[in-house]
C-alpha atoms as a PDB file:
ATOM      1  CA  UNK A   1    -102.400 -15.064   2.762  1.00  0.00           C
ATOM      2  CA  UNK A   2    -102.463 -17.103  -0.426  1.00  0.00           C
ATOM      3  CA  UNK A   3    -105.658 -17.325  -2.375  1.00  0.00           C
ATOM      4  CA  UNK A   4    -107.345 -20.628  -2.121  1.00  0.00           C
ATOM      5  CA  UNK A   5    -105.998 -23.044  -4.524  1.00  0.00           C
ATOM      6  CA  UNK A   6    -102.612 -21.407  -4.767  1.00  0.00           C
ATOM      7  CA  UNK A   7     -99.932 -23.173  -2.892  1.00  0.00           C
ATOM      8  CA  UNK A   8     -97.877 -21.158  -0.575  1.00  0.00           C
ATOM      9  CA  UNK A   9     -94.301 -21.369  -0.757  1.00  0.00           C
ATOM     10  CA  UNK A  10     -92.326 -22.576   2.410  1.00  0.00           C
ATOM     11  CA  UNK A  11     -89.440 -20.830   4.208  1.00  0.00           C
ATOM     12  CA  UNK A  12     -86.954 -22.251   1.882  1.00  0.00           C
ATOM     13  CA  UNK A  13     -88.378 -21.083  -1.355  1.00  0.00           C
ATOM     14  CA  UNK A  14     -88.901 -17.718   0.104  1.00  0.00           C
ATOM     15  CA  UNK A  15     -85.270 -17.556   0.665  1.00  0.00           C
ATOM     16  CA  UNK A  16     -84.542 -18.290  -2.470  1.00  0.00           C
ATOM     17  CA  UNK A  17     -87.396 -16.237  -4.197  1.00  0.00           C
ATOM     18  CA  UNK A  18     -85.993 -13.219  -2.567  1.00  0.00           C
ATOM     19  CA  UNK A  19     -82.177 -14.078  -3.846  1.00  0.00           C
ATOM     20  CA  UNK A  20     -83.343 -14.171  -7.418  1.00  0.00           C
ATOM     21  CA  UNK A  21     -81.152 -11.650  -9.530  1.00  0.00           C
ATOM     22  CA  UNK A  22     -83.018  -9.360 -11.660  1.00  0.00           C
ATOM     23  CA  UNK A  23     -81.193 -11.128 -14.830  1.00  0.00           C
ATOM     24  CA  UNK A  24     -81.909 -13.103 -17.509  1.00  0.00           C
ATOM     25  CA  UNK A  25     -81.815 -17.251 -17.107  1.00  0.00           C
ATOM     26  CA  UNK A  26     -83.201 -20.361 -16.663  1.00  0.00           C
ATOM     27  CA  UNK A  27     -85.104 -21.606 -14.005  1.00  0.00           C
ATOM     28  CA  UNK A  28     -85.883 -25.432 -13.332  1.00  0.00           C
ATOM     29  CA  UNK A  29     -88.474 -26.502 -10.681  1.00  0.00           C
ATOM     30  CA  UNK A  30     -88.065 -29.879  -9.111  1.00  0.00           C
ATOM     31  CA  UNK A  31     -91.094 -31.999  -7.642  1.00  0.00           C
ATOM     32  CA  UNK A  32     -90.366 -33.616  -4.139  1.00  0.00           C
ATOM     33  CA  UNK A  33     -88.182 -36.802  -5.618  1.00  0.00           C
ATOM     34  CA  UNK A  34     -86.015 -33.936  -7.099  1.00  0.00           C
ATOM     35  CA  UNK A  35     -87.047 -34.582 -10.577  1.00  0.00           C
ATOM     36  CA  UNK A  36     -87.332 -31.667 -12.823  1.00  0.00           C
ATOM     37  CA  UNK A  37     -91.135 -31.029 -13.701  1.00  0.00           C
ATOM     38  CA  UNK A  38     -91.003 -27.500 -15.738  1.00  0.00           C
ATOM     39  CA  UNK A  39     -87.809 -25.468 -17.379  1.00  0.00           C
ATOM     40  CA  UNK A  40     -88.740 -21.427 -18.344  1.00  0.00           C
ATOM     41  CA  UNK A  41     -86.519 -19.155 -19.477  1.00  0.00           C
ATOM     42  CA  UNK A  42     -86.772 -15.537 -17.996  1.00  0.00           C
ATOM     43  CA  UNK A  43     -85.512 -11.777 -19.344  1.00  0.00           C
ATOM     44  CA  UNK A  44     -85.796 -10.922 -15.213  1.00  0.00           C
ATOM     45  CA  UNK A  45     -85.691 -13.975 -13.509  1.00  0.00           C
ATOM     46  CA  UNK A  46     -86.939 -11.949 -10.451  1.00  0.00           C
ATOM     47  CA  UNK A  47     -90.012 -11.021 -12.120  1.00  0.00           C
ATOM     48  CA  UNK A  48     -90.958 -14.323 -13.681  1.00  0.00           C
ATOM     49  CA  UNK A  49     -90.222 -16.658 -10.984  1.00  0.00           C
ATOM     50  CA  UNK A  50     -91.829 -15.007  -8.103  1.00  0.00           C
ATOM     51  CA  UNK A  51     -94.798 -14.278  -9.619  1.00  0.00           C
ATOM     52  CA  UNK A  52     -95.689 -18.086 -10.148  1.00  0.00           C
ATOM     53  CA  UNK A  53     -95.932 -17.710  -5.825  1.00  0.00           C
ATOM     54  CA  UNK A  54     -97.826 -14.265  -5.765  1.00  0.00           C
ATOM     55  CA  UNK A  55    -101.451 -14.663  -4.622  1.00  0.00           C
ATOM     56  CA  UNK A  56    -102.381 -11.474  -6.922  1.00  0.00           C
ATOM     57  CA  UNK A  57    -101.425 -13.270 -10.090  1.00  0.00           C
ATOM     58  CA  UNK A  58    -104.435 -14.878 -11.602  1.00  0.00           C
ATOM     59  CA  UNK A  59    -102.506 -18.402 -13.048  1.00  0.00           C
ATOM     60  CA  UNK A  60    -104.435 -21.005 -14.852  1.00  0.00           C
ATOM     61  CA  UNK A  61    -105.699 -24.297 -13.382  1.00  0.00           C
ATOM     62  CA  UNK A  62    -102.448 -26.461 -15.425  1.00  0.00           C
ATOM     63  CA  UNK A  63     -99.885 -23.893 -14.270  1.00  0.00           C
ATOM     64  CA  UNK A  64    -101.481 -23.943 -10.473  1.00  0.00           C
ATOM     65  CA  UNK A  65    -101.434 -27.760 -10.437  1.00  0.00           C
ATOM     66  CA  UNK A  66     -97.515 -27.694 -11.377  1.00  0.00           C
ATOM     67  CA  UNK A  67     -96.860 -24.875  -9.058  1.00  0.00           C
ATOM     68  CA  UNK A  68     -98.063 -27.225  -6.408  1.00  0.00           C
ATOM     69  CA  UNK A  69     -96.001 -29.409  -6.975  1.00  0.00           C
ATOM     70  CA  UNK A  70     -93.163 -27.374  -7.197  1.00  0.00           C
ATOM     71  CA  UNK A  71     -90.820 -28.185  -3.853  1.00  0.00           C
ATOM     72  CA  UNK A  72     -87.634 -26.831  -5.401  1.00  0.00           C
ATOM     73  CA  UNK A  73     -86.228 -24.645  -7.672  1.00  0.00           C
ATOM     74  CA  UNK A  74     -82.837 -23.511  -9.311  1.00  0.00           C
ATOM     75  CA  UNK A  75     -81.833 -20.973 -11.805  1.00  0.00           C
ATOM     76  CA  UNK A  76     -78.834 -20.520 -14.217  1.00  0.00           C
ATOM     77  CA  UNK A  77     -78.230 -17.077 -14.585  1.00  0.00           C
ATOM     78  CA  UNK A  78     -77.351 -16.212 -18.496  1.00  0.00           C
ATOM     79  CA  UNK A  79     -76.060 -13.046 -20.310  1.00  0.00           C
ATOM     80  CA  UNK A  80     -78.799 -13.004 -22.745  1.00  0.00           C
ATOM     81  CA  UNK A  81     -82.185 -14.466 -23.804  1.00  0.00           C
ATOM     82  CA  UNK A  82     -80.734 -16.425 -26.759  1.00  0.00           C
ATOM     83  CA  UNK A  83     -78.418 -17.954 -24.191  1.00  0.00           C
ATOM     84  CA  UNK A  84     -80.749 -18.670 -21.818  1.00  0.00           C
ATOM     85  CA  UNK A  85     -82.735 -20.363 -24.691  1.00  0.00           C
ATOM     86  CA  UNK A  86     -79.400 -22.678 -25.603  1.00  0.00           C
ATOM     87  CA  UNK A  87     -79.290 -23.626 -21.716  1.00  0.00           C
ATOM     88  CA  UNK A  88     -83.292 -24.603 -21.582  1.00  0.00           C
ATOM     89  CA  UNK A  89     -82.360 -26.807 -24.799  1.00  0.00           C
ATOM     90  CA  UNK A  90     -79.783 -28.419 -22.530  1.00  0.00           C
ATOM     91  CA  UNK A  91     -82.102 -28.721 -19.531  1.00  0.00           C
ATOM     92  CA  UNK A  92     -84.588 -30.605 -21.783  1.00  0.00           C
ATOM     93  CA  UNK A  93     -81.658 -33.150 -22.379  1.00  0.00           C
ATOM     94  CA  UNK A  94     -81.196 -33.989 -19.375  1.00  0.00           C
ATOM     95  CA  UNK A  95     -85.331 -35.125 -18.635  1.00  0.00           C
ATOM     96  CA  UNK A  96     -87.056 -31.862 -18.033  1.00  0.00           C
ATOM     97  CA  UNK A  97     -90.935 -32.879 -18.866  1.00  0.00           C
ATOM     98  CA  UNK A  98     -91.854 -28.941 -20.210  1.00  0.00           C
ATOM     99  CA  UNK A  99     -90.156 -25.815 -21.501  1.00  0.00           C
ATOM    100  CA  UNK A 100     -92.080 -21.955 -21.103  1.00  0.00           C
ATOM    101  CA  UNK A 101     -92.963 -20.697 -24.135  1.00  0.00           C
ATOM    102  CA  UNK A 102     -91.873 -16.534 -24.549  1.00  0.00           C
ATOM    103  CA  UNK A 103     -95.067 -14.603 -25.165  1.00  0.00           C
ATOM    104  CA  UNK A 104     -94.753 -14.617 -28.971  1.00  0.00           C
ATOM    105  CA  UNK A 105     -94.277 -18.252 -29.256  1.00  0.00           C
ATOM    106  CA  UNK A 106     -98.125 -19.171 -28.513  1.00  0.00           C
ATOM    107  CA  UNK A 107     -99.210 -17.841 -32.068  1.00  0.00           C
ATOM    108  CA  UNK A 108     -98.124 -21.136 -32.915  1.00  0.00           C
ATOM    109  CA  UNK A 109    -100.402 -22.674 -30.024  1.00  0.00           C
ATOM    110  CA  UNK A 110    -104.115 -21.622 -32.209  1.00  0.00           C
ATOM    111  CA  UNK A 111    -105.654 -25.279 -33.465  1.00  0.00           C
ATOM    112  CA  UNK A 112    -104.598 -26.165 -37.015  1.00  0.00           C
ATOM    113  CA  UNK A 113    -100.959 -25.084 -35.895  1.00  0.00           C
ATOM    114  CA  UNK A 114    -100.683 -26.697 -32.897  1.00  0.00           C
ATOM    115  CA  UNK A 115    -100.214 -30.393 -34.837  1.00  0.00           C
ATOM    116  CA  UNK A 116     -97.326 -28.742 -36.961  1.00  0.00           C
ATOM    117  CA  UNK A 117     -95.573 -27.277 -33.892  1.00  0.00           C
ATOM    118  CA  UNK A 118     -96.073 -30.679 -31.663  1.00  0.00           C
ATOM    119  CA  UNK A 119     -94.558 -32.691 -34.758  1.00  0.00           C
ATOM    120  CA  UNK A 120     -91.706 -30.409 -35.151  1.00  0.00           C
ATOM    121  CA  UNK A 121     -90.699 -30.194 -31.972  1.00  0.00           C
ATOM    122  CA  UNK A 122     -91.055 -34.306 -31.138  1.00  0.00           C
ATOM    123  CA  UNK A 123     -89.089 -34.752 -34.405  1.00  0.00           C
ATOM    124  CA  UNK A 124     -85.360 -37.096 -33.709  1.00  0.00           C
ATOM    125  CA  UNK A 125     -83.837 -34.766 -36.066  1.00  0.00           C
ATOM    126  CA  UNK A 126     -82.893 -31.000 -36.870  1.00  0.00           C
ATOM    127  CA  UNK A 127     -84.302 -30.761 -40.399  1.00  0.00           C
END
């Protein structure tokens, strides 16, 4: 039984939840018009998609509201991290609203560096 608050994943997410290869990749979760709300990339993508649907896992109240919303999902399976990062760049191209951040990456998420990360990432060029 979920916990309350936590949405519980129909039949055809469990399908897929359970097909998940233990692999690195991409994963892209779709709303209910099929757009693509969040992109994460994954060492296992066993482990890190499934536990966005287990009731043990204590999420936060942002990630709970997207995983409500979540009525899809898909996954690119990759050989490596680094190409699973090159393939989330990719998904972002094509209109995905947010990327996961790997654990180390939120060092850059403390106050008076979150201003310099936002403006490099929303920059129109590579430099």
């Amino acid at each position: 039984m979920p916990e309350a608050g936590r949405p519980h994943p129909d039949e055809a997410i469990e399908a897929k939840l359970a097909r998940l290869p233990a692999k690195p990749g991409v994963y892209l979760f779709r709303d209910k018009d099929g757009q693509i709300i969040y992109i994460g990339k994954a060492r296992s993508l066993r482990h890190r998609v499934r536990q966005y649907f287990q009731s043990s896992r204590n999420l936060n109240p942002r990630t709970l509201t997207m995983v409500a919303q979540v009525s899809d999902f898909e996954f690119v399976r990759t050989d490596s991290e680094v190409e699973a990062l090159r393939d989330a760049k990719q998904a972002r191209e094509y209109g995905a609203q947010g990327i996961g951040l790997c654990r180390k990456e939120h060092m850059f998420m403390e106050p008076e560096r979150l201003p310099i990360v936002q403006e490099m990432i929303l920059s129109e060029n590579d430099a």
